[in-house]
Protein backbone atom coordinates (compact mmCIF):
# COMPACT_ATOMS: atom_id res chain seq x y z
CA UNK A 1 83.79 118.40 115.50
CA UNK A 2 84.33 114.98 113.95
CA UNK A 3 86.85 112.71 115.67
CA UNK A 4 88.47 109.27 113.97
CA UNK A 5 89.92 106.66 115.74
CA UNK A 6 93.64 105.50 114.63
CA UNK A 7 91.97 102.72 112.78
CA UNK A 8 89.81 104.91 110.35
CA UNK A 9 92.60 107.37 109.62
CA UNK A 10 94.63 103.95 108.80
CA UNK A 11 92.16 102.75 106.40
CA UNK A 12 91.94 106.03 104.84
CA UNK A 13 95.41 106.73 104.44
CA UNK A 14 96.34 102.89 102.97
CA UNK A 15 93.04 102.79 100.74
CA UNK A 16 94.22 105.75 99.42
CA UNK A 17 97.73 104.84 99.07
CA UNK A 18 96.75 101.41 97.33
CA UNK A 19 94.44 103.17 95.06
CA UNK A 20 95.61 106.12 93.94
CA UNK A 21 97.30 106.89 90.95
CA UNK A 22 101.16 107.64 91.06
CA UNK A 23 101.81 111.28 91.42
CA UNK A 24 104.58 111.36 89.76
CA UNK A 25 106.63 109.22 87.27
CA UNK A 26 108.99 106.92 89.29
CA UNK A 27 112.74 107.51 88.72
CA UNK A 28 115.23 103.78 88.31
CA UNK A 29 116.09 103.98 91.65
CA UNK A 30 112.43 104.35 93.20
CA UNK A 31 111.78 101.24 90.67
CA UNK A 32 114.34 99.44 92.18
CA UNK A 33 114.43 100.39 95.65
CA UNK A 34 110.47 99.32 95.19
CA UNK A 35 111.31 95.79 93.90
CA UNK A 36 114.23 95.25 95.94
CA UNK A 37 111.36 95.77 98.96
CA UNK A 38 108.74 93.10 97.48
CA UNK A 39 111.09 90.53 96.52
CA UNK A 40 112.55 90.91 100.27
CA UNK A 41 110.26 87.55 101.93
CA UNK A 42 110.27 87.88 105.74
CA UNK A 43 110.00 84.76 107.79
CA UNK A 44 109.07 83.80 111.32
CA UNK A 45 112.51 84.08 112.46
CA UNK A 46 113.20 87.70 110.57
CA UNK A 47 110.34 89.43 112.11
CA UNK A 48 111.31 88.03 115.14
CA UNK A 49 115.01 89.69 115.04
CA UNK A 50 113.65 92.65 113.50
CA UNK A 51 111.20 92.99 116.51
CA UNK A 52 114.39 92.20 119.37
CA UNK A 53 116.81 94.63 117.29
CA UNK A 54 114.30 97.47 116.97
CA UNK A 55 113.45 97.07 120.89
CA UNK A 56 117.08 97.08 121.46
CA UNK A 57 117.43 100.33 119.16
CA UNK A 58 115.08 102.14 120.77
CA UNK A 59 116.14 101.32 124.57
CA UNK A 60 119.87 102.23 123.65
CA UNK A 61 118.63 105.64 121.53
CA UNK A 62 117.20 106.73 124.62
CA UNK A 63 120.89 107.25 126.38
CA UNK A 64 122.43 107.67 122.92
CA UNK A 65 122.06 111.12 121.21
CA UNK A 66 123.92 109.91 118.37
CA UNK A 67 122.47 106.57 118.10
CA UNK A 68 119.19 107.86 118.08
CA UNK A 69 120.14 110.79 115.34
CA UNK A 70 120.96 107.63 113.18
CA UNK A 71 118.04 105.37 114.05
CA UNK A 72 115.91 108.52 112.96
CA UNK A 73 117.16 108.23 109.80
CA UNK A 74 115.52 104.75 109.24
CA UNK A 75 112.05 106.23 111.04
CA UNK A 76 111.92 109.22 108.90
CA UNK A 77 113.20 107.92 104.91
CA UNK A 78 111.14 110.64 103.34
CA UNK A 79 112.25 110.30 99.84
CA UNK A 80 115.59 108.76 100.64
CA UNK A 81 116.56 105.37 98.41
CA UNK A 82 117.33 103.10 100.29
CA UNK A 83 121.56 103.12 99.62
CA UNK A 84 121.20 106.53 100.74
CA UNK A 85 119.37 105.45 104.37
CA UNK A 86 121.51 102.85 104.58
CA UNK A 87 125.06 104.85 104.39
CA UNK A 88 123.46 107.35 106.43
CA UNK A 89 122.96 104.90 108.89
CA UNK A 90 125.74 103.02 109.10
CA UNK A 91 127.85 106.02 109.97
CA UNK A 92 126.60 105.16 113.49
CA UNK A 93 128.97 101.81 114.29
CA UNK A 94 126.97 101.16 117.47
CA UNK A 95 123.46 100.92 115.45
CA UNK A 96 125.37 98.86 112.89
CA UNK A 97 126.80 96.60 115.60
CA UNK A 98 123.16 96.48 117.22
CA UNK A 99 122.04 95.41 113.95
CA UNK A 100 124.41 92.72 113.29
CA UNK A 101 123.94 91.35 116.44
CA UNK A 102 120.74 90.65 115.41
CA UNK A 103 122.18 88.99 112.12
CA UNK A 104 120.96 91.30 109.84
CA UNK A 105 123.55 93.75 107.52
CA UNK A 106 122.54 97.52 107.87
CA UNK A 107 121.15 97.12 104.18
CA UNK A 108 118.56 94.26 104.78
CA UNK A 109 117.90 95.66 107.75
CA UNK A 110 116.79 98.78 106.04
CA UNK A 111 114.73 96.58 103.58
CA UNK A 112 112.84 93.95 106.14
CA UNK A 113 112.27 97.32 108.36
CA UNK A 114 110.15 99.09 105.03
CA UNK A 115 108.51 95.60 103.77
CA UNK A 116 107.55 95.14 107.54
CA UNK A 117 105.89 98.16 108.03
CA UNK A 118 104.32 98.71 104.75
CA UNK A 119 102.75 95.29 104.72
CA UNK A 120 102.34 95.40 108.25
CA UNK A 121 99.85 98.77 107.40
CA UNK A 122 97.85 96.95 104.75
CA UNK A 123 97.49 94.31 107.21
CA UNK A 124 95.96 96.65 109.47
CA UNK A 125 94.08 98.10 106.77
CA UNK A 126 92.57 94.70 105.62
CA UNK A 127 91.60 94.25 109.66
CA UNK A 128 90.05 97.91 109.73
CA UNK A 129 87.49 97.12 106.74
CA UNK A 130 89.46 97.38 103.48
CA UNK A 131 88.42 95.74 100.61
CA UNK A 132 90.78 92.06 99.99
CA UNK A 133 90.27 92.35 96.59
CA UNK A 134 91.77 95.88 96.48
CA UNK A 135 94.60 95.29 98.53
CA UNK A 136 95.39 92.07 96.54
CA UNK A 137 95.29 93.22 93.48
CA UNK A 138 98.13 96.13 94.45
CA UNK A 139 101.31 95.09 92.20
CA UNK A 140 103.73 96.01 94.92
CA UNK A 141 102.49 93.59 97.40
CA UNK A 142 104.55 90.13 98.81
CA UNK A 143 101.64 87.96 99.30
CA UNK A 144 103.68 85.78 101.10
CA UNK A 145 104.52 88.30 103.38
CA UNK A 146 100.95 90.09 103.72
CA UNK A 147 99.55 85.68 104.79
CA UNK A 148 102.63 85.89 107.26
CA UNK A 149 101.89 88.96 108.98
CA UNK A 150 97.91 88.19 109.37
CA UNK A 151 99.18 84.77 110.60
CA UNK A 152 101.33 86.26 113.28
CA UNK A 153 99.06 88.62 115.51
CA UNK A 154 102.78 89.00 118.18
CA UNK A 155 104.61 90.76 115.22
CA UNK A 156 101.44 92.98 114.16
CA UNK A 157 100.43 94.11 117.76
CA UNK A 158 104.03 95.21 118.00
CA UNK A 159 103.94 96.96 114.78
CA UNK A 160 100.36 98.46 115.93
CA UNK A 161 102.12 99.97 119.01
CA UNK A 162 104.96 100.98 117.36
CA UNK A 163 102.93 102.97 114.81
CA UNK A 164 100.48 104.26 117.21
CA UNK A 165 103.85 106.01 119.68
């Protein structure tokens, strides 16, 4: 039996993902919710409170059934838009006073969180072998915030970890 590392099945799943054809037509909100993502420009300082709040999330979840019903939410968007994570969310006042002690509202939160870890993969993709051109050429990418991530190896280990649990 063939095994594959986390690495390969990374580069499969994101070559795929940048390559493929849409399966389906994609409604206003997906549009939206999509543009609203790549226009979102994370910084130093963002990925650093993004990084301290989601640590903080997770350590509190742990003694916190309903805190970590809500976090879920964010973990598991599925087909979600993002107004609908983020109400579902914020019905937990504790995540959405962990969040804003971070300085972040529950709804950018929601956005850094999927521009983080969907630029964060291609980053990881690029670093497993993908082609630069490819992933370049991708019209839902933030260049800006693909050259911040490969600049800042702290932010992607933690993302690496985070995707490997």
């Amino acid at each position: 039996m063939r095994t594959f590392t986390f690495r390969t099945l990374l580069l499969a799943v994101v070559t795929m993902a940048i390559t493929a054809a849409p399966t389906h037509a994609q409604t206003a909100q997906e549009k939206a919710d999509s543009a609203e993502c790549i226009a979102y420009n994370l910084s130093a300082d963002s990925l650093s409170r993004l990084i301290a709040t989601d640590t903080e999330l997770d350590a509190a979840s742990k003694e916190d059934p309903a805190l970590k019903k809500a976090w879920d939410i964010l973990i598991n968007v599925g087909d979600k838009s993002i107004s609908e994570v983020t109400t579902e969310m914020s019905t937990s006042t504790r995540l959405v006073a962990i969040v804003g002690s971070h300085g972040f509202k529950p709804r950018e939160f929601v956005v850094a969180n999927i521009e983080y870890f969907s630029t964060g993969s291609l980053v990881a993709a690029l670093k497993a072998g993908a082609d630069r051109a490819t992933v370049l050429a991708n019209p839902f990418i933030n260049k800006s915030n693909l050259e911040l991530l490969e600049s800042t190896p702290a932010a992607m280990d933690y993302l690496m970890k985070k995707m490997a649990a």
